[in-house]
Protein backbone atom coordinates (compact mmCIF):
# COMPACT_ATOMS: atom_id res chain seq x y z
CA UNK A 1 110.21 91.61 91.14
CA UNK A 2 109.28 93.52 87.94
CA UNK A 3 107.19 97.04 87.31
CA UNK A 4 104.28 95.11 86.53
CA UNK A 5 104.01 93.94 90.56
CA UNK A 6 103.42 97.27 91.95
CA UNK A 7 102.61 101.12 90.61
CA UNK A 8 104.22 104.48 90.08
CA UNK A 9 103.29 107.38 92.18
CA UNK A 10 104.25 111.31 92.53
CA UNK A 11 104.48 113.26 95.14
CA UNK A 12 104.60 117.02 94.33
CA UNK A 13 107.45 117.53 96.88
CA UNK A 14 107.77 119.35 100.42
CA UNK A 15 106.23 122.69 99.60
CA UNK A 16 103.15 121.49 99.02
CA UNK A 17 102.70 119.16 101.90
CA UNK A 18 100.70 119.96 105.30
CA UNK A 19 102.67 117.93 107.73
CA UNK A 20 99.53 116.69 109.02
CA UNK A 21 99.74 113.26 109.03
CA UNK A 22 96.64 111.87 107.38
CA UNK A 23 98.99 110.43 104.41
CA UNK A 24 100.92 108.55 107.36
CA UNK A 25 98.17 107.49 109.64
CA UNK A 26 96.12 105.96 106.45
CA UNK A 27 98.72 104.40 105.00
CA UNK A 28 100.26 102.94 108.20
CA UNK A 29 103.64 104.01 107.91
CA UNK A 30 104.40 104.33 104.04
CA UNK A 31 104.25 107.86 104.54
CA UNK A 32 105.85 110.33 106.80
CA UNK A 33 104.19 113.27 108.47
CA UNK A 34 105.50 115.04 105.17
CA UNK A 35 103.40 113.03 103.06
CA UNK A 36 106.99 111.52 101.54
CA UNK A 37 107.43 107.34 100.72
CA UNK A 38 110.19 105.73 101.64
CA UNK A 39 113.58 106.80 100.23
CA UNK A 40 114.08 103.04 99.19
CA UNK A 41 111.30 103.44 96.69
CA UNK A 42 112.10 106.70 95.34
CA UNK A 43 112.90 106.27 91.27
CA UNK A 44 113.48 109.57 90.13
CA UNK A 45 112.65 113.73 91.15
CA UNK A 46 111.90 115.56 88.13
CA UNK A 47 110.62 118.86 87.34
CA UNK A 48 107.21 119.39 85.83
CA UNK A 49 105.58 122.54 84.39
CA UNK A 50 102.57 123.86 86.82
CA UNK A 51 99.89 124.66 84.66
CA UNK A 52 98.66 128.32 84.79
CA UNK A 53 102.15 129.06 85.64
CA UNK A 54 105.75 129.87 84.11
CA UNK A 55 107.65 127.77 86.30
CA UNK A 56 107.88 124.14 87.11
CA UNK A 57 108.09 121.72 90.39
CA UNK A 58 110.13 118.86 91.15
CA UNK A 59 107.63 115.68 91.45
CA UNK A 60 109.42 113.02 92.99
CA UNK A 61 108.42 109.19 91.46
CA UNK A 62 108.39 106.35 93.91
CA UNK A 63 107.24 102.64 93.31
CA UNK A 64 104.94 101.01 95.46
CA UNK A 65 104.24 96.70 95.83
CA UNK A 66 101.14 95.99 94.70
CA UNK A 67 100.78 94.45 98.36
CA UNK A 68 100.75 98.41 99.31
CA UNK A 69 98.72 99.48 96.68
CA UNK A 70 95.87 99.55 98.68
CA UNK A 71 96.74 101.58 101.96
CA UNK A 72 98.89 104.53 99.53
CA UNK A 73 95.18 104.51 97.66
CA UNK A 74 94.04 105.29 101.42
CA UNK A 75 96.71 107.61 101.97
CA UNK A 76 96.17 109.45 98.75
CA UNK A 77 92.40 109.90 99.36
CA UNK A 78 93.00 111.59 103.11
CA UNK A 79 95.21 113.80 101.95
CA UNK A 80 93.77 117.41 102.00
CA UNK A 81 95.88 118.96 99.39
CA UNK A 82 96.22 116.67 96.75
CA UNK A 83 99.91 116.70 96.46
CA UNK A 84 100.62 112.96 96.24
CA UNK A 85 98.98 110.48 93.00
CA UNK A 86 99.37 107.38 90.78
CA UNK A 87 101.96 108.51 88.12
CA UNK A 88 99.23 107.52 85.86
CA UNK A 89 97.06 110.41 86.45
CA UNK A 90 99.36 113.05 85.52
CA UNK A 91 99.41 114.13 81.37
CA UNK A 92 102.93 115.40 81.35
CA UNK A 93 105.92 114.64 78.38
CA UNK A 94 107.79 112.52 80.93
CA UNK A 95 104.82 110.07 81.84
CA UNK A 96 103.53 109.94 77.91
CA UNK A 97 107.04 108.41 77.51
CA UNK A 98 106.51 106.20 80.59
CA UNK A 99 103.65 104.84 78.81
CA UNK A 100 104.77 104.79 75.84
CA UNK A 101 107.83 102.27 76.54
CA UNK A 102 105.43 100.00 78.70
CA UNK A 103 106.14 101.43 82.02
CA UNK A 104 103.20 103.34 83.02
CA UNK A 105 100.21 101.66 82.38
């Protein structure tokens, strides 16, 4: 299977989850009540600066199968606080170079 059969998401990371479990009931099980993916699909946790702020946050990078592209896009629209995307909404250094080498389109 290659990148090209599913999609890149973040998820901002613990502290900024509700435990609520809108991410897990729309997305039928992808997510847990802590709005995390499956550790089998985790790529990467790196630290991005928050904007307005001097510090960063970790933003953990998980691929999804395109055949679950559809319930995380569920999942991301009931959650309440934002804190999980498609890598390809974020404008950060690390996911210019993503699309830059072909990986992030």
């Amino acid at each position: 299977m290659t990148l090209a059969e599913g999609r890149i998401l973040a998820c901002d990371g613990p502290s900024y989850s509700v435990c609520d479990g809108a991410s897990e009931h729309a997305s039928e099980g992808f997510f847990d009540v802590d709005d995390t993916p499956p550790w089998d699909t985790w790529l990467l946790c790196h630290p991005m600066h928050v904007a307005a702020k001097e510090d960063s946050k970790l933003v953990l990078f998980s691929w999804v199968p395109t055949r679950l592209v559809t319930l995380v896009d569920e999942a991301i629209r009931a959650n309440p606080v934002d804190c999980i995307q498609w890598a390809t909404s974020l404008d950060s250094t690390f996911t210019r170079e993503l699309k830059k080498s072909g990986l992030l389109f």
